[in-house]
Protein backbone atom coordinates (compact mmCIF):
# COMPACT_ATOMS: atom_id res chain seq x y z
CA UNK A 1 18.53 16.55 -12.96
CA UNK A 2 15.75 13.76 -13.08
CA UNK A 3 12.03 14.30 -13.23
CA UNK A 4 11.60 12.50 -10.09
CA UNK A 5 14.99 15.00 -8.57
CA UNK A 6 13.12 17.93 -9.26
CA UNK A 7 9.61 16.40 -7.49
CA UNK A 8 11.40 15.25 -4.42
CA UNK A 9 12.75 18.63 -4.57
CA UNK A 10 9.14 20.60 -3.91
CA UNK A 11 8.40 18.06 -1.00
CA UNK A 12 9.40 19.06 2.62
CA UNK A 13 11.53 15.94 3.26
CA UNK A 14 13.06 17.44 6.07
CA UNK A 15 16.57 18.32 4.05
CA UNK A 16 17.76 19.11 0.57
CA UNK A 17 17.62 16.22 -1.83
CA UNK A 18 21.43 14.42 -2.74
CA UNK A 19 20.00 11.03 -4.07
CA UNK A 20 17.11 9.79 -6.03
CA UNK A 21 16.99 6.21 -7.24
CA UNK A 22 14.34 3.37 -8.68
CA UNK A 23 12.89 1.38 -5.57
CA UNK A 24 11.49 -1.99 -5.53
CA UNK A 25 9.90 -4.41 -8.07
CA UNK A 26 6.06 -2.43 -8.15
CA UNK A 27 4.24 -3.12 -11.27
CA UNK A 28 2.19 -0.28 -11.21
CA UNK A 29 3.15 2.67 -9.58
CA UNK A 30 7.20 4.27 -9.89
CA UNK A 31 8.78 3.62 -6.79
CA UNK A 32 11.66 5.78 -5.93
CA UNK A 33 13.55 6.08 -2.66
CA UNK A 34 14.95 9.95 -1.57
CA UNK A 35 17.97 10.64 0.88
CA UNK A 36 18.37 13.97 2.25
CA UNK A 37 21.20 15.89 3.62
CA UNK A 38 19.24 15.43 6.80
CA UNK A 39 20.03 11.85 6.76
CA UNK A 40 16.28 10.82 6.13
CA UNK A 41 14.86 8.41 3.84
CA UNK A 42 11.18 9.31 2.10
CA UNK A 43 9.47 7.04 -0.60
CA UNK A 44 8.63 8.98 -3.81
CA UNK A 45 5.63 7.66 -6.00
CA UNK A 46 4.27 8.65 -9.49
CA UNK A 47 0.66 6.94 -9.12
CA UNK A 48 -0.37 4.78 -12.57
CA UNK A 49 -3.26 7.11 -13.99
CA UNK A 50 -4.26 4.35 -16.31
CA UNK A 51 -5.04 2.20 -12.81
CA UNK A 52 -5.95 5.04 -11.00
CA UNK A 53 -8.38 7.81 -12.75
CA UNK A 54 -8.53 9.90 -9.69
CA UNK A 55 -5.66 9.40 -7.82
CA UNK A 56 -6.32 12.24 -5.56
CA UNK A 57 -8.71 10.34 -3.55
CA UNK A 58 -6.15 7.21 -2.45
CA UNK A 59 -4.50 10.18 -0.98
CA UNK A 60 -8.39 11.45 0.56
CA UNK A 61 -8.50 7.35 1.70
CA UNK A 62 -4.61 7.71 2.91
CA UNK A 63 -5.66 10.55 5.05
CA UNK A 64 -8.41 9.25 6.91
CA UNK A 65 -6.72 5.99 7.45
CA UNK A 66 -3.68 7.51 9.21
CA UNK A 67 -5.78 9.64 11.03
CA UNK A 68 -8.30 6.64 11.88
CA UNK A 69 -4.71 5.29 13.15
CA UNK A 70 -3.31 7.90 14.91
CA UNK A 71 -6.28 8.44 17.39
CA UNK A 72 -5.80 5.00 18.59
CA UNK A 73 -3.14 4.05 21.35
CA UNK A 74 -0.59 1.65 20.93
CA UNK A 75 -0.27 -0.82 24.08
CA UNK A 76 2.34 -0.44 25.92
CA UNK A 77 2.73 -3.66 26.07
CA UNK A 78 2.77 -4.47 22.27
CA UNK A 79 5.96 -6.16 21.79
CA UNK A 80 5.64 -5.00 18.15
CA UNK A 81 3.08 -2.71 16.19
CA UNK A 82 1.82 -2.26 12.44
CA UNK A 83 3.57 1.04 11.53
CA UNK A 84 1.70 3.28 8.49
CA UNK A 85 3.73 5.60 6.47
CA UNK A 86 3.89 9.49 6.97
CA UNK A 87 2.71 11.39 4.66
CA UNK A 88 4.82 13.85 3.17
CA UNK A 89 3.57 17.68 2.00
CA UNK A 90 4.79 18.75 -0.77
CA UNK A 91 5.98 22.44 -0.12
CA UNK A 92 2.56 23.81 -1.30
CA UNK A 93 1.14 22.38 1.98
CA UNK A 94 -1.16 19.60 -0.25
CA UNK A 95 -0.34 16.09 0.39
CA UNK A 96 0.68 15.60 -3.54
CA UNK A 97 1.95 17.23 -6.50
CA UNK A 98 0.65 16.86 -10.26
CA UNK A 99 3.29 17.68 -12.47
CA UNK A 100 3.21 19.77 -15.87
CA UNK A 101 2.85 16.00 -17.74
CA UNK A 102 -0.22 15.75 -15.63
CA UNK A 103 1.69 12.71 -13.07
CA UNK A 104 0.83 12.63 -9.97
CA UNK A 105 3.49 12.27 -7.04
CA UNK A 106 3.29 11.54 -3.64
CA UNK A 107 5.99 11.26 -0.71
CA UNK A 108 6.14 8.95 2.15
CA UNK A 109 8.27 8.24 5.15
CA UNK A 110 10.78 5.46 4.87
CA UNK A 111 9.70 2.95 6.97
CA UNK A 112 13.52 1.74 8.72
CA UNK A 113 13.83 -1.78 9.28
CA UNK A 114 11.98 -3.28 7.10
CA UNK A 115 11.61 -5.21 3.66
CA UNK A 116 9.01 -6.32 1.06
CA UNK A 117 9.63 -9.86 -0.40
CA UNK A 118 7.89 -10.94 -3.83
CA UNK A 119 7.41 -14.34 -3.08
CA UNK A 120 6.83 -15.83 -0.28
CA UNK A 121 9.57 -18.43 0.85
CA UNK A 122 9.52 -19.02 4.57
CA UNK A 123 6.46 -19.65 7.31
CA UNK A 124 8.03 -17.19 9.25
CA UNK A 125 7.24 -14.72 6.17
CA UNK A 126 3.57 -16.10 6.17
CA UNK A 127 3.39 -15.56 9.74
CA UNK A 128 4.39 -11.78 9.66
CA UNK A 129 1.54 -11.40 7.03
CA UNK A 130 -1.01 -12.69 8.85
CA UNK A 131 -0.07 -10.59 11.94
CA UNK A 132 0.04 -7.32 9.72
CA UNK A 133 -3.38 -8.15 8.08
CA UNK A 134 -4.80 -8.89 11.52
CA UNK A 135 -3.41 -6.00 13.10
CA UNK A 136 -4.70 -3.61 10.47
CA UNK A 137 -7.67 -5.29 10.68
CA UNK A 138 -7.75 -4.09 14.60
CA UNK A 139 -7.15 -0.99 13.60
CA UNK A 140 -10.39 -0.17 10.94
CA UNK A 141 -12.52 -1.89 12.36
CA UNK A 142 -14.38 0.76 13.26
CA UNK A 143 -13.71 2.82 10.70
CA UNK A 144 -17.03 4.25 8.78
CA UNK A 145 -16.67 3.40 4.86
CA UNK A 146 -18.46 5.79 4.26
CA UNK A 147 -15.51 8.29 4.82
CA UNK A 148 -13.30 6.17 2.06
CA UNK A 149 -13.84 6.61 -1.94
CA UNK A 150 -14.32 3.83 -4.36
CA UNK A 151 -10.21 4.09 -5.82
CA UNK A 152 -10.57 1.09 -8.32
CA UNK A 153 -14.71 0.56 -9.25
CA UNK A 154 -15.73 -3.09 -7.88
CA UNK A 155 -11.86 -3.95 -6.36
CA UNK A 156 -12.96 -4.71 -2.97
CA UNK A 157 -16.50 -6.66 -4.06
CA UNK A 158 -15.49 -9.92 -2.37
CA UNK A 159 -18.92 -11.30 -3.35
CA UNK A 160 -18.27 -10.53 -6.72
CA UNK A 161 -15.08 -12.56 -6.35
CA UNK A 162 -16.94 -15.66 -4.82
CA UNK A 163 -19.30 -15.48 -7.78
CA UNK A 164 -16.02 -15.70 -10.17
CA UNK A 165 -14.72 -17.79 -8.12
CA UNK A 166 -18.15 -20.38 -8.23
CA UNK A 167 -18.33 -20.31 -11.92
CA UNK A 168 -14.31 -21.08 -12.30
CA UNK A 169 -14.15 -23.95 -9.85
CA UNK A 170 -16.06 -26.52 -11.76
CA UNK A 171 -13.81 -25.54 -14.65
CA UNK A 172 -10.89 -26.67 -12.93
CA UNK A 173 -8.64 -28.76 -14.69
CA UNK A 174 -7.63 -32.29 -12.27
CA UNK A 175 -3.62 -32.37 -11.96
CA UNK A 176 -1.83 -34.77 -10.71
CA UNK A 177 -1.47 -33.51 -7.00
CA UNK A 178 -4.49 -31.19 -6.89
CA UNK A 179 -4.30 -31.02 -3.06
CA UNK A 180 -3.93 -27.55 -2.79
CA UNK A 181 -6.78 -26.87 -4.86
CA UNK A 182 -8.87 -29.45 -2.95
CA UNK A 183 -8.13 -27.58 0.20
CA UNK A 184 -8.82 -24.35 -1.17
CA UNK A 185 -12.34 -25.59 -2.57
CA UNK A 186 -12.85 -26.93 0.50
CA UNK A 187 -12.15 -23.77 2.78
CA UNK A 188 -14.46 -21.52 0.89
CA UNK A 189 -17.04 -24.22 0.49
CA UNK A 190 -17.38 -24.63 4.80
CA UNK A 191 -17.23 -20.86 4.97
């Protein structure tokens, strides 16, 4: 039996564990997907703890957020709606478990229906991204930050980024058909 078998195993996933198997293309965490005699599907993760020191507050910032979420009512007549995954307790009643190697694992509901792509490809593809950011954007918005930890130190400094961002573009190097670029430089510069 796996590592990951016997950490799905001290999760209530609704069943006993029959199948545990690599999931998707992540480049940071391990991705695993669990079936259960029960017929459901749960996401297993072993969080990176060279990207994440303290993994145990995303799971503090996971908490809040699908609580934020859950207090506010979906529309009944939203054609469509921005679904967040359940968290999973591990049989010890804590929302993750830290192995004897010192990993830490979380579970998550299978979200049915659904895909993640690597690359964009289509507008249609574009189009569901910018409804999911907007829609979760709806949803925090009044969400106090003050109830969220820092998880990666200076990740979410977007003026930081515009600083980079300011010294690089001068930098740039002309290409043939830099049109992209010029409407990128463009966009930031009129916002």
């Amino acid at each position: 039996m796996s590592r990951a078998q016997k950490i799905a195993a001290l999760f209530d996933l609704g069943g006993r564990v029959l199948d545990v198997r690599p999931y998707g293309h992540g480049l940071i965490n391990d991705t695993f997907i669990v079936s259960v005699d029960s017929g459901r599907k749960a996401i297993l993760q072993r969080l990176n703890p060279r990207v994440f020191l303290r993994p145990e507050l995303i799971m503090k910032n996971l908490r809040v957020l699908v609580n934020h979420v859950a207090q506010i009512p979906v529309p009944i007549s939203a054609r469509r709606e921005l679904k967040l995954p359940e968290l999973l307790r591990a049989c010890t009643g804590a929302d993750y478990i830290v192995d004897e190697e010192n990993g830490f694992w979380r579970a998550l509901g299978f979200v049915e229906n659904t895909h993640s792509v690597d690359n964009l490809t289509e507008a249609r593809q574009a189009m569901e991204v910018g409804f999911a950011l907007g829609r979760f954007h709806a949803l925090v918005h009044n969400l106090d930050p003050a109830q969220l930890h820092e998880t990666l130190p200076g990740f979410h400094n977007a003026p930081n980024y515009l600083k980079q961002f300011q010294h690089a573009a001068p930098l740039r190097r002309q290409t043939p058909d830099s049109s992209d670029l010029d409407y990128c430089l463009k966009f930031v510069e009129t916002r």
